[in-house]
C-alpha atoms as a PDB file:
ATOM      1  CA  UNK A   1      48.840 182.343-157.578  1.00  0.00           C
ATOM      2  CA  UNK A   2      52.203 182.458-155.075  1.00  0.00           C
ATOM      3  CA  UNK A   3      50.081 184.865-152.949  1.00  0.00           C
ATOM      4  CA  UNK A   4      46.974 182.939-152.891  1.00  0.00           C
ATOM      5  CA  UNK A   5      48.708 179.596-151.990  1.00  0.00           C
ATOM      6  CA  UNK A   6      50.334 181.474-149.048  1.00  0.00           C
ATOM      7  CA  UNK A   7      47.253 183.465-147.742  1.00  0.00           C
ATOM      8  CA  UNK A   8      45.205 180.060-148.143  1.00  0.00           C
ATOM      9  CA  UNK A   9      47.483 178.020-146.159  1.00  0.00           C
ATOM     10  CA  UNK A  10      47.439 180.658-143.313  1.00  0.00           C
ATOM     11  CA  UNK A  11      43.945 180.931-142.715  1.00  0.00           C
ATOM     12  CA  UNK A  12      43.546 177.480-142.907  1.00  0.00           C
ATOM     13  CA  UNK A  13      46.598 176.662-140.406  1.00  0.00           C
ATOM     14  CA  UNK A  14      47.749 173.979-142.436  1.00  0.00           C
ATOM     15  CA  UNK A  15      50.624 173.279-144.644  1.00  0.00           C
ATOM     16  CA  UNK A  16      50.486 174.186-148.825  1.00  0.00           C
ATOM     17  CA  UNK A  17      49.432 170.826-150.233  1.00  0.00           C
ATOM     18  CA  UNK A  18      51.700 169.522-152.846  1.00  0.00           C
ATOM     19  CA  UNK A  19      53.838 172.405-151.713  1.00  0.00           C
ATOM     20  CA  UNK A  20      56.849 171.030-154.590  1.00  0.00           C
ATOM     21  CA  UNK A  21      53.808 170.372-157.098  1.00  0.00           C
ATOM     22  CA  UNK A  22      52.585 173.872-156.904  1.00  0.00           C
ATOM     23  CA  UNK A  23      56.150 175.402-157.374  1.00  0.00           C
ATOM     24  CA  UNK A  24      56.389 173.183-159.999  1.00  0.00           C
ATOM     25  CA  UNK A  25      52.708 173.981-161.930  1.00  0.00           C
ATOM     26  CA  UNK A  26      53.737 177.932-161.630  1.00  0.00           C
ATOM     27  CA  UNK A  27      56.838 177.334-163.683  1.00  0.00           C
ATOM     28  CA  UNK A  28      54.911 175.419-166.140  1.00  0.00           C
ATOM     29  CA  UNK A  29      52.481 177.590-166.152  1.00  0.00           C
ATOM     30  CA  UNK A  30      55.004 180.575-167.062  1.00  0.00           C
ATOM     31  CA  UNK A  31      56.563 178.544-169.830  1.00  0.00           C
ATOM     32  CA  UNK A  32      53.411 176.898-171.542  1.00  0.00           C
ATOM     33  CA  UNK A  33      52.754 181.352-171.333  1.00  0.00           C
ATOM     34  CA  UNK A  34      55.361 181.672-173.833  1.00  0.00           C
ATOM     35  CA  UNK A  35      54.095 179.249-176.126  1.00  0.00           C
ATOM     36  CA  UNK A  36      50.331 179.860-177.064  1.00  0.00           C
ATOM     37  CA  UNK A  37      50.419 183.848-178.160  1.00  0.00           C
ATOM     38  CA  UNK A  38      49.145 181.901-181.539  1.00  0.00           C
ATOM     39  CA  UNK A  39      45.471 181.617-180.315  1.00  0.00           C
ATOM     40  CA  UNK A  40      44.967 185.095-181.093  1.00  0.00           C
ATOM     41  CA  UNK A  41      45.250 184.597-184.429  1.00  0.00           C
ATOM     42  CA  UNK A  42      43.319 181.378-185.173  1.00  0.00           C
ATOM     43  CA  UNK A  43      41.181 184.030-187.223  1.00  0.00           C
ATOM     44  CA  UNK A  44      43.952 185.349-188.927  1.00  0.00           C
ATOM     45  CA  UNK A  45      44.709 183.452-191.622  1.00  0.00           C
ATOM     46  CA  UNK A  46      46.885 181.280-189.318  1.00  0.00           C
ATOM     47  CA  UNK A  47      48.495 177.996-190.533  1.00  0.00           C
ATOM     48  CA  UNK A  48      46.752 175.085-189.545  1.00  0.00           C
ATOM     49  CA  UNK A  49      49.586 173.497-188.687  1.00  0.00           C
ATOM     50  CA  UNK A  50      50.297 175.867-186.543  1.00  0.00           C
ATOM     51  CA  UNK A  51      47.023 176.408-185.294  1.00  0.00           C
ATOM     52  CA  UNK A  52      46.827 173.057-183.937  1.00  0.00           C
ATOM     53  CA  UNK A  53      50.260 173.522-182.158  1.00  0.00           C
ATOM     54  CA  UNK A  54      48.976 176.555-180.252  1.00  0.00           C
ATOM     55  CA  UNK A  55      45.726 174.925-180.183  1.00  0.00           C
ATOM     56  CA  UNK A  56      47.561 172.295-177.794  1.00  0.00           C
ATOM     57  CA  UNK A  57      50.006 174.568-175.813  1.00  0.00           C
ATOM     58  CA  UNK A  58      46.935 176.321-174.759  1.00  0.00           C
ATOM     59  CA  UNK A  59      44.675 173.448-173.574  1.00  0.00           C
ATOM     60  CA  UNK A  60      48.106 171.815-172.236  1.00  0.00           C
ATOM     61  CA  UNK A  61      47.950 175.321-169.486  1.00  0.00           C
ATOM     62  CA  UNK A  62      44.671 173.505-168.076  1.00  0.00           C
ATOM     63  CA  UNK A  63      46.677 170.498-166.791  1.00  0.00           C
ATOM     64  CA  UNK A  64      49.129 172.220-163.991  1.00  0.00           C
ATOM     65  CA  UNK A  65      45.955 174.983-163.488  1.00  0.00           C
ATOM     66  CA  UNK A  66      44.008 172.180-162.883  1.00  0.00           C
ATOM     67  CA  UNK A  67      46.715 170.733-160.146  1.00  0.00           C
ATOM     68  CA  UNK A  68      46.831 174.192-158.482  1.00  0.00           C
ATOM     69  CA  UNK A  69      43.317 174.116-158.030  1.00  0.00           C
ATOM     70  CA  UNK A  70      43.062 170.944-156.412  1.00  0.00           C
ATOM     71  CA  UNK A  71      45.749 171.817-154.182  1.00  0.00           C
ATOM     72  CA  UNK A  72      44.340 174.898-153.311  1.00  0.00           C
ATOM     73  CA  UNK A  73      40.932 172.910-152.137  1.00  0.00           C
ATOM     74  CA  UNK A  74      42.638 170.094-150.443  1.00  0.00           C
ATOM     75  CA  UNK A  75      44.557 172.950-148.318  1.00  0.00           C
ATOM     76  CA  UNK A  76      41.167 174.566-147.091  1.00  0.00           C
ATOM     77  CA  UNK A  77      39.084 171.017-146.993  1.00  0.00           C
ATOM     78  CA  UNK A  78      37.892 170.736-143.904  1.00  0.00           C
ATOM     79  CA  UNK A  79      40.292 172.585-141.936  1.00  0.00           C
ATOM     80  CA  UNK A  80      37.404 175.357-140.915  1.00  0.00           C
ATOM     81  CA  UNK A  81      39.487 178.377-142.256  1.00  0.00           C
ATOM     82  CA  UNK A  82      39.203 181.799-140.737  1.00  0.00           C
ATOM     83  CA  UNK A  83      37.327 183.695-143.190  1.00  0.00           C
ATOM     84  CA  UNK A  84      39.108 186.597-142.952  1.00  0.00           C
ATOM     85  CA  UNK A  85      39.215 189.855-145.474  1.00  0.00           C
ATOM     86  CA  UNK A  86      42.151 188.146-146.604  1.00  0.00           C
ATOM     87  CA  UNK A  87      41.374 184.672-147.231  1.00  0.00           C
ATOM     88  CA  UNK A  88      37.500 185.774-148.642  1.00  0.00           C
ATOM     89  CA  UNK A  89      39.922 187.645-151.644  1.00  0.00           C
ATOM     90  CA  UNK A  90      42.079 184.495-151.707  1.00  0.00           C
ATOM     91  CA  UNK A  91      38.552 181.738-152.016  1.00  0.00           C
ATOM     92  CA  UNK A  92      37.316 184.793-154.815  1.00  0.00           C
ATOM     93  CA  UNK A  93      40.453 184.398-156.960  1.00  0.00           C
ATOM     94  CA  UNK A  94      39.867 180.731-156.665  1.00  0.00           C
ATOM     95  CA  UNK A  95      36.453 181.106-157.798  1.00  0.00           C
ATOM     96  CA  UNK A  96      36.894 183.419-160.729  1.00  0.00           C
ATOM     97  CA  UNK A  97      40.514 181.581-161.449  1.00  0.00           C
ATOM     98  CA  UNK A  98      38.077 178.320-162.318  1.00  0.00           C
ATOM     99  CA  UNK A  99      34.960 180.357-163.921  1.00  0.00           C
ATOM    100  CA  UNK A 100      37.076 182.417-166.119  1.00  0.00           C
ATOM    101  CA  UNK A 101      39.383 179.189-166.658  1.00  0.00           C
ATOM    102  CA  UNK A 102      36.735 176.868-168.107  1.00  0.00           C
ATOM    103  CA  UNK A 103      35.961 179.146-170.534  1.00  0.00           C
ATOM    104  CA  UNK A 104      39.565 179.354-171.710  1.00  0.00           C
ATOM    105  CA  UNK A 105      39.648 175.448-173.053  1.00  0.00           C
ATOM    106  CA  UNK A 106      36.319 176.342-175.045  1.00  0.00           C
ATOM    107  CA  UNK A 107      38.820 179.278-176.798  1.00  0.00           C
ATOM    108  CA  UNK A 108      41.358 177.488-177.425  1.00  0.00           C
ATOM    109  CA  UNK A 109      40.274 175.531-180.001  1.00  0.00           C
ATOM    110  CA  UNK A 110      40.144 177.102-183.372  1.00  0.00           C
ATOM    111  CA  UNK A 111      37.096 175.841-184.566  1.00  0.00           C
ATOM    112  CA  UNK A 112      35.076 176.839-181.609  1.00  0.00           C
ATOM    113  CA  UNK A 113      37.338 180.352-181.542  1.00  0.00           C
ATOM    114  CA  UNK A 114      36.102 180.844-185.268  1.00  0.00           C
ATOM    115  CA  UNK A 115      32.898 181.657-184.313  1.00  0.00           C
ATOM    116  CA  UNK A 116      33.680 183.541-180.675  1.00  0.00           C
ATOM    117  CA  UNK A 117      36.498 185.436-181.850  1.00  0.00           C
ATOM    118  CA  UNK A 118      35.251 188.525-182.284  1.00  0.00           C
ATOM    119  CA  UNK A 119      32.421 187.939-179.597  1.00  0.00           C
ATOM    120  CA  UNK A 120      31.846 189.800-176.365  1.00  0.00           C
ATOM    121  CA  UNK A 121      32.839 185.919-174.958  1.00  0.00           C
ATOM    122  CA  UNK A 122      36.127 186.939-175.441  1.00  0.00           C
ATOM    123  CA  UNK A 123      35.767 189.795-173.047  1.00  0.00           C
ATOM    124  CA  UNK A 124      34.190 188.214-170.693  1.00  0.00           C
ATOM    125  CA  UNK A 125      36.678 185.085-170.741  1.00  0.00           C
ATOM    126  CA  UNK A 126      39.867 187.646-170.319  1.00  0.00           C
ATOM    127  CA  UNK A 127      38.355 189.824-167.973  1.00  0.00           C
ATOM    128  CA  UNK A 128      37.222 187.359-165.178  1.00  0.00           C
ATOM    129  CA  UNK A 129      40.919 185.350-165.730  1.00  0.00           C
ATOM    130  CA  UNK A 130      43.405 188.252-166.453  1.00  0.00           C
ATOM    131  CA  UNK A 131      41.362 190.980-164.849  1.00  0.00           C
ATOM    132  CA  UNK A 132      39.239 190.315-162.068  1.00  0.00           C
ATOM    133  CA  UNK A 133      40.809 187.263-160.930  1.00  0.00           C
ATOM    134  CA  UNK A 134      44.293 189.021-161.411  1.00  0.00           C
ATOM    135  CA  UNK A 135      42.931 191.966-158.828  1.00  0.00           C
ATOM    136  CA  UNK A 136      41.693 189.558-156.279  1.00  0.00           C
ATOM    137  CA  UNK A 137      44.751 188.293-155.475  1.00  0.00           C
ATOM    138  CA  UNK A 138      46.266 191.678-155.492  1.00  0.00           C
ATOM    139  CA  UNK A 139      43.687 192.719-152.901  1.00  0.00           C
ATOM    140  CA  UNK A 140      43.823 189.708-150.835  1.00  0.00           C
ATOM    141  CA  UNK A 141      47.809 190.599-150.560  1.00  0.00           C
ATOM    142  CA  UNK A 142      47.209 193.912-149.698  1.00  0.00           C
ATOM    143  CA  UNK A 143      44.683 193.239-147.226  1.00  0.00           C
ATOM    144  CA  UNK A 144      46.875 190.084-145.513  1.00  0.00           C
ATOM    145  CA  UNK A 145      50.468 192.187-145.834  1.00  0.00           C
ATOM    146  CA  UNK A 146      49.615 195.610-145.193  1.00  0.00           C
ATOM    147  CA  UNK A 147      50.534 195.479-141.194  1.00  0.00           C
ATOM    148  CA  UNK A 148      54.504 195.107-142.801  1.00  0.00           C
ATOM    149  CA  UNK A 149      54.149 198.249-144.647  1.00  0.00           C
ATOM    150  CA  UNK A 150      51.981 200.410-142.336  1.00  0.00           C
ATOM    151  CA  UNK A 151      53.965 199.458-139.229  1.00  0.00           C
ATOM    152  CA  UNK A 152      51.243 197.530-137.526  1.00  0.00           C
ATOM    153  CA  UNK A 153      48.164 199.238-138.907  1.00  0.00           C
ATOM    154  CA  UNK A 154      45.583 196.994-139.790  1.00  0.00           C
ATOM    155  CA  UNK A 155      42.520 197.934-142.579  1.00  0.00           C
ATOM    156  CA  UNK A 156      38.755 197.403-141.058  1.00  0.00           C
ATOM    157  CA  UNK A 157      37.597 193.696-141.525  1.00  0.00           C
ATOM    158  CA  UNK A 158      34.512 195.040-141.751  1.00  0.00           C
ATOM    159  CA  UNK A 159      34.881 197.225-144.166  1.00  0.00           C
ATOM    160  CA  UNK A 160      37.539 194.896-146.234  1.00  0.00           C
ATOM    161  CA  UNK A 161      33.973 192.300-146.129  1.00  0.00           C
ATOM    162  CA  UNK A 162      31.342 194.588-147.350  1.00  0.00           C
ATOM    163  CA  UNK A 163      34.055 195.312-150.427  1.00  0.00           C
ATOM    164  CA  UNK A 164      34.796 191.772-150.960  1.00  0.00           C
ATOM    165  CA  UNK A 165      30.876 190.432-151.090  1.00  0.00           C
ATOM    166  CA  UNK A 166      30.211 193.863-153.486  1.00  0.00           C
ATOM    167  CA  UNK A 167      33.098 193.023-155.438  1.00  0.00           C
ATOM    168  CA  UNK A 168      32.362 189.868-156.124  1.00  0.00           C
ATOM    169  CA  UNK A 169      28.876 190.406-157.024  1.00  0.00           C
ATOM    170  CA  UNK A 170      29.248 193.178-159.562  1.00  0.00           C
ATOM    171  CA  UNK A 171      32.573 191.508-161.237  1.00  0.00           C
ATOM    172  CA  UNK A 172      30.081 188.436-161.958  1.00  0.00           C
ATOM    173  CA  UNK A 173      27.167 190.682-162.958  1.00  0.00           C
ATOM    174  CA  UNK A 174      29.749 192.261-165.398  1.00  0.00           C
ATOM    175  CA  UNK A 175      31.209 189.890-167.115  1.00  0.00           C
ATOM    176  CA  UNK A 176      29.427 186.636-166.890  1.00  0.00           C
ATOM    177  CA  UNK A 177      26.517 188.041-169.169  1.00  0.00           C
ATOM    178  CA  UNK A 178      28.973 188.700-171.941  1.00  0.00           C
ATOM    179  CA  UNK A 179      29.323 184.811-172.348  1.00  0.00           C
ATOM    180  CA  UNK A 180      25.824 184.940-173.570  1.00  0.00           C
ATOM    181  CA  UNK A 181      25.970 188.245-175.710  1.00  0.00           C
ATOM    182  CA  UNK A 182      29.325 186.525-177.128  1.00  0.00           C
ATOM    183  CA  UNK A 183      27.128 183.143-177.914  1.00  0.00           C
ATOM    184  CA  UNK A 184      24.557 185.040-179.349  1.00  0.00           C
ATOM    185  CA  UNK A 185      26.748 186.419-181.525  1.00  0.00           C
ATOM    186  CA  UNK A 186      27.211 190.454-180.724  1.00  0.00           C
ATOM    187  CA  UNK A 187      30.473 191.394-181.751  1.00  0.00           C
ATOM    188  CA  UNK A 188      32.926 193.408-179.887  1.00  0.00           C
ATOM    189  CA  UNK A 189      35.543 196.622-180.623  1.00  0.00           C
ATOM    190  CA  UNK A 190      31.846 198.310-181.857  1.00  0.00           C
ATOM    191  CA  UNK A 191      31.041 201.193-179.538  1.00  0.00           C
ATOM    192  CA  UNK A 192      26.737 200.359-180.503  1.00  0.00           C
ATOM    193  CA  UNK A 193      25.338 198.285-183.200  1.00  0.00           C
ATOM    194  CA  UNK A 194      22.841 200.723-184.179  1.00  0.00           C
ATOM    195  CA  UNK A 195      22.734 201.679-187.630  1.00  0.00           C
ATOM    196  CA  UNK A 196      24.621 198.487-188.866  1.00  0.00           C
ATOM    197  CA  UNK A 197      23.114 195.812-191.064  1.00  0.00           C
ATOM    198  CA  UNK A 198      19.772 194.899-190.496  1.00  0.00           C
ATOM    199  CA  UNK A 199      20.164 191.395-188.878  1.00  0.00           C
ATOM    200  CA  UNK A 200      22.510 193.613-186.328  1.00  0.00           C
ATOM    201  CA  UNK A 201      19.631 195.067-185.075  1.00  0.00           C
ATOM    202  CA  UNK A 202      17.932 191.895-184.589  1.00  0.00           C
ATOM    203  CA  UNK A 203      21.010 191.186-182.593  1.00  0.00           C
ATOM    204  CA  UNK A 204      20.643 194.683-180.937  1.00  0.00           C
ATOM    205  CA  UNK A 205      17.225 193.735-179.447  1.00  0.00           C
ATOM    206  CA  UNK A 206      17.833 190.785-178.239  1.00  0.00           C
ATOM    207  CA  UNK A 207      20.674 191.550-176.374  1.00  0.00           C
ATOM    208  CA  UNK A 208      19.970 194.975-175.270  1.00  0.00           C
ATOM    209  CA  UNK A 209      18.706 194.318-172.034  1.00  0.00           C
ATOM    210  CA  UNK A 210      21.959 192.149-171.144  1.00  0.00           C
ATOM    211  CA  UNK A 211      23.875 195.355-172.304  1.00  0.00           C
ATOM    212  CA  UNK A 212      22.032 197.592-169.188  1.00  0.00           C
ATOM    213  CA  UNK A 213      22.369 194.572-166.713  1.00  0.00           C
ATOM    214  CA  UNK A 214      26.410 194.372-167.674  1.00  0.00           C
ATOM    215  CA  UNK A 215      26.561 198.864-167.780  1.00  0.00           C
ATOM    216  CA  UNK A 216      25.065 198.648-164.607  1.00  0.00           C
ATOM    217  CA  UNK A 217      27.057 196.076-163.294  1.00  0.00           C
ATOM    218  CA  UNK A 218      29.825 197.906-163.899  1.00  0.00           C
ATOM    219  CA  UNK A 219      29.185 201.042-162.716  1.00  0.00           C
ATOM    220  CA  UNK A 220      28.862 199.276-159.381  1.00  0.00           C
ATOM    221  CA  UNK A 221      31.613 197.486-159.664  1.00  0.00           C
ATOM    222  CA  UNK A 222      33.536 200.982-159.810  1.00  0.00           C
ATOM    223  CA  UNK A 223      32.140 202.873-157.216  1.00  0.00           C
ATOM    224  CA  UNK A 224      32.532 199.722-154.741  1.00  0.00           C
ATOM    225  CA  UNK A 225      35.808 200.430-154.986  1.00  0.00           C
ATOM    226  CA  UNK A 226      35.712 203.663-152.778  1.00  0.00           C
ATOM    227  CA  UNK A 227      34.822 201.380-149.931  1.00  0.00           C
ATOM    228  CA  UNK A 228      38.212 200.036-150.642  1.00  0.00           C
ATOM    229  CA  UNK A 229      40.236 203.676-150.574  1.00  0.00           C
ATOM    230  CA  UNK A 230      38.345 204.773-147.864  1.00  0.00           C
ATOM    231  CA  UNK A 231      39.301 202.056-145.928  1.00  0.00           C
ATOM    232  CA  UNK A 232      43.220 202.560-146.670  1.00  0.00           C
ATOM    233  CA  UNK A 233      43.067 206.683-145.726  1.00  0.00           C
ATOM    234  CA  UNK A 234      41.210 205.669-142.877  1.00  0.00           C
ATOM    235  CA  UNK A 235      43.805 203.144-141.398  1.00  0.00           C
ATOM    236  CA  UNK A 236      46.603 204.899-142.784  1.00  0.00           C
ATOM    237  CA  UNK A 237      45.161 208.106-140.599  1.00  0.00           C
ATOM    238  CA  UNK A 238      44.836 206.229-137.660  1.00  0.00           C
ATOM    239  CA  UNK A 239      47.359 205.251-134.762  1.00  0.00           C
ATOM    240  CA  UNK A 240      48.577 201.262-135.204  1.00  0.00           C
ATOM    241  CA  UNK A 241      47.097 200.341-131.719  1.00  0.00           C
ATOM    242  CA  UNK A 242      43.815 201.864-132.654  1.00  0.00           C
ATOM    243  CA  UNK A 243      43.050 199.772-136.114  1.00  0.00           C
ATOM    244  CA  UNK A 244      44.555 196.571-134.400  1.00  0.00           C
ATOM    245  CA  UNK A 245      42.052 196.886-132.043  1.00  0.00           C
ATOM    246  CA  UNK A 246      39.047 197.709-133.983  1.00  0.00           C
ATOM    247  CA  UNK A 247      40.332 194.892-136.726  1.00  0.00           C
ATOM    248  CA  UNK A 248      38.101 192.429-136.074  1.00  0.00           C
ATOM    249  CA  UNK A 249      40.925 189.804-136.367  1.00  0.00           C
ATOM    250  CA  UNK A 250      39.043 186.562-134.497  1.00  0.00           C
ATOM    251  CA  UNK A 251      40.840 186.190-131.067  1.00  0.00           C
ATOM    252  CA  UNK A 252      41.871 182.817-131.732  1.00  0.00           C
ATOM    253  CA  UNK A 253      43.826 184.538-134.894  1.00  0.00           C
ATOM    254  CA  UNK A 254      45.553 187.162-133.368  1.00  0.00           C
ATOM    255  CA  UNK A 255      49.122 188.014-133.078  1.00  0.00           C
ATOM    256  CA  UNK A 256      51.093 190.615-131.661  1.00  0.00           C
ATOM    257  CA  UNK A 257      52.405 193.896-133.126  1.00  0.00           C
ATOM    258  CA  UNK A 258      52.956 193.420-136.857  1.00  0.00           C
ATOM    259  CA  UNK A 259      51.768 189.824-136.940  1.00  0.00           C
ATOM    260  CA  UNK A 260      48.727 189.934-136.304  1.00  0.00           C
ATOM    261  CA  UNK A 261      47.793 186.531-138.456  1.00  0.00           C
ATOM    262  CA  UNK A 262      49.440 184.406-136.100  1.00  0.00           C
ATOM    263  CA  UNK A 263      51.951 183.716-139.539  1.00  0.00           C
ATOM    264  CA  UNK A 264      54.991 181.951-140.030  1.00  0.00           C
ATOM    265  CA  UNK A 265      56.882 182.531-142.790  1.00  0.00           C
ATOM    266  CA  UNK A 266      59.891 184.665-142.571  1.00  0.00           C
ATOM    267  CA  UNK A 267      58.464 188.281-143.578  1.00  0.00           C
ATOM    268  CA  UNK A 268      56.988 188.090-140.367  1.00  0.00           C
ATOM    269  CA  UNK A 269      60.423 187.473-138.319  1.00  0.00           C
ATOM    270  CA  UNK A 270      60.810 190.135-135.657  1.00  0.00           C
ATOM    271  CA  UNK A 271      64.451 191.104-137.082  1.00  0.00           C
ATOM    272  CA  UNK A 272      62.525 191.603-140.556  1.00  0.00           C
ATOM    273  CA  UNK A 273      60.326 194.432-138.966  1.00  0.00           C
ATOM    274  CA  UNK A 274      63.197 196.270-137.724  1.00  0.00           C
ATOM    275  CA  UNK A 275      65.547 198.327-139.713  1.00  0.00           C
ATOM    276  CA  UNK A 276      68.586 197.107-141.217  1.00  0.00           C
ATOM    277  CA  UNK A 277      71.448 196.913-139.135  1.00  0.00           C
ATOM    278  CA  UNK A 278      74.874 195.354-138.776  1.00  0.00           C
ATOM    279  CA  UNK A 279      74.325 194.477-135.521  1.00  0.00           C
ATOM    280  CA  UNK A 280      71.046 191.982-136.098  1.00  0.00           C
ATOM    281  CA  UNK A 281      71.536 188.346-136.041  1.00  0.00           C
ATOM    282  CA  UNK A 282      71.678 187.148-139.649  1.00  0.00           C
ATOM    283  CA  UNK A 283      68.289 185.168-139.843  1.00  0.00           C
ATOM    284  CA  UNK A 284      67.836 181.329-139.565  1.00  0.00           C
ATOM    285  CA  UNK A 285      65.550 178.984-140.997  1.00  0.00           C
ATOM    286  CA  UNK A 286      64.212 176.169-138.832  1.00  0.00           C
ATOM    287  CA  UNK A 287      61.000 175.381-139.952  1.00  0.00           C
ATOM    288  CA  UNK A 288      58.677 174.533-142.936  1.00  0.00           C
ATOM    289  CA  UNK A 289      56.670 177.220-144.081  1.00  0.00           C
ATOM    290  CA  UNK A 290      53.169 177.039-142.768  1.00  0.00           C
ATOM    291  CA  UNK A 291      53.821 174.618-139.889  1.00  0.00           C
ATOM    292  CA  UNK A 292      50.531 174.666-137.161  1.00  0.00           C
ATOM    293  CA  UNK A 293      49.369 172.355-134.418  1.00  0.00           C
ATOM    294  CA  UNK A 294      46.649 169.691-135.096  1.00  0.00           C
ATOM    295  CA  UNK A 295      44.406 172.189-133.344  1.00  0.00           C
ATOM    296  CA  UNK A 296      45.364 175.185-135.823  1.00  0.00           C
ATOM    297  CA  UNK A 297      45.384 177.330-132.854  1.00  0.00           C
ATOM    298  CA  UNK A 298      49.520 176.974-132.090  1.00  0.00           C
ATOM    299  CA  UNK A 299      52.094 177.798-135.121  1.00  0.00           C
ATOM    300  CA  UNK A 300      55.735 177.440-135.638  1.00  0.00           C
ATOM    301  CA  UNK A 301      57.625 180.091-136.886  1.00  0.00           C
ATOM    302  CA  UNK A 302      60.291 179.530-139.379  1.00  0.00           C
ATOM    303  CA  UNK A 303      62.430 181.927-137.239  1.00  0.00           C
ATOM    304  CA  UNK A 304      62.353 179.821-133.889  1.00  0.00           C
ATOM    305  CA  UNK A 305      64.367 176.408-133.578  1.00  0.00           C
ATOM    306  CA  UNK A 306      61.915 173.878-133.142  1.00  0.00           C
ATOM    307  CA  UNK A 307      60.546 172.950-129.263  1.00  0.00           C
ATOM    308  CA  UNK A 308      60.571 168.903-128.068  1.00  0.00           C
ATOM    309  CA  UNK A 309      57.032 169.128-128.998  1.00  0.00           C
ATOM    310  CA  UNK A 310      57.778 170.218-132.297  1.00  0.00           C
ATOM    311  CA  UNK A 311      60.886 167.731-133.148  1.00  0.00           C
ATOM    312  CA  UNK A 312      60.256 168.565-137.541  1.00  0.00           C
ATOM    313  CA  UNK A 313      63.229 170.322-138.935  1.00  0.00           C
ATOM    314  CA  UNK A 314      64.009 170.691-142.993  1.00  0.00           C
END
């Protein structure tokens, strides 16, 4: 969530909004965590005392999720973001963040749970939150941070777009069908339902055809993948001036050297790219994080005092 607020706010050359709020809703967040392991045992016999305690940690995790959200739209609305490989992997944790979120209030409470338990609803509720959405942010960080650990190599755009848009498509293909399998009641930890009680098979033909379209689904997801590695041995085999110049960073966008995002926050510092030595200037901070012109077009580095032009200081 850190990395998605920060790759968001880039590409859309505008300050986090609710910058305090969202540091706030991520330590919430981690310590409402602790507090609802109980919902995987609303089927297990579990007080229902208890039950309803859990029951109301875990729909409490909606409320700062919730806030995150809406920050993370009012950063991008209307400021015509660059849709970068970055920030498309940044807008698809977003997406799957809310899709695999909604479900996650229907699960947490026990009577609904009762019944979806020990569905394939489950598995498609924890796999779009935990999973996918958990992997999108990891990829839009490696996509928006790898020129600071390749020393100035960039990976394709083009090839970073064609695995976003595949990877998107085949996580939803996967895993949205198994809210229907899980409502219709197939179970899951069975590896087929043939040969099980008669009204199983019932089960097994109406939901068969879902089973291809999710085996399928991800099978693709899978091999899209490869785009993903080749893209990495590709740029990690080529010189730095030769992927920053086939990026296909928009001009507007582009940096120099290893900042090619036109960033500002500190990673980005020229004395952070260098090697550590006695004899660098110990660092500064001048500026906000994530401080642009109206335009979007001119940012302020944290690292440089600020110009009369740009009078804000914290």
């Amino acid at each position: 969530m850190g990395l998605t607020s920060m790759v968001i706010a880039n590409f859309s050359r505008r300050r986090v909004f609710a910058y305090r709020l969202m540091i706030a809703t991520t330590l919430a967040i981690g310590l409402l965590g602790i507090l609802v392991w109980g919902h995987h045992m609303f089927v297990a016999g579990l007080n229902p005392f208890a039950g309803t305690a859990f029951a109301a940690a875990s729909l409490a995790i909606a409320v700062p999720a919730t806030a995150k959200v809406l920050s993370w739209l009012a950063t991008s609305w209307r400021a015509r973001p660059f849709l970068t490989t970055p920030m498309l992997f940044a807008l698809g944790f977003v997406s799957l963040f809310i899709s695999g979120g909604l479900s996650g209030i229907i699960v947490a409470q026990p009577i609904l749970d009762e019944y979806l338990h020990n569905t394939f609803f489950i598995v498609g509720h924890f796999h779009l939150i935990m999973a996918m959405a958990g992997v999108f942010g990891l990829f839009c960080a490696t996509y928006y941070w790898f020129p600071l650990l390749a020393h100035g190599r960039l990976l394709s755009e083009r090839l970073g777009k064609w695995h976003f848009w595949l990877t998107l498509l085949f996580a939803y293909t996967t895993f949205l069908p198994m809210y229907f399998a899980g409502l219709a009641g197939e179970p899951r930890h069975y590896a087929q339902l043939t040969g099980l009680i008669p009204p199983a098979q019932a089960l097994l033909g109406a939901t068969s055809a879902g089973q291809f379209h999710i085996t399928g689904g991800a099978f693709a997801l899978g091999l899209a993948q490869l785009i993903f590695f080749f893209n990495l041995i590709r740029s990690l085999g080529s010189p730095a001036s030769a992927t920053s110049n086939a990026s296909g960073v928009p001009g507007q966008l582009a940096g120099l050297g290893r900042n090619p995002w036109s960033a500002t926050t500190m990673e980005w510092a020229p004395h952070a790219l260098l090697e550590p030595s006695p004899d660098l200037p110990t660092p500064v901070v001048y500026q906000r994080p994530c401080h642009y012109s109206d335009d979007g077009l001119t940012f302020f580095p944290q690292w440089e005092p600020p110009q009369p032009s740009n009078p804000e200081r914290e």
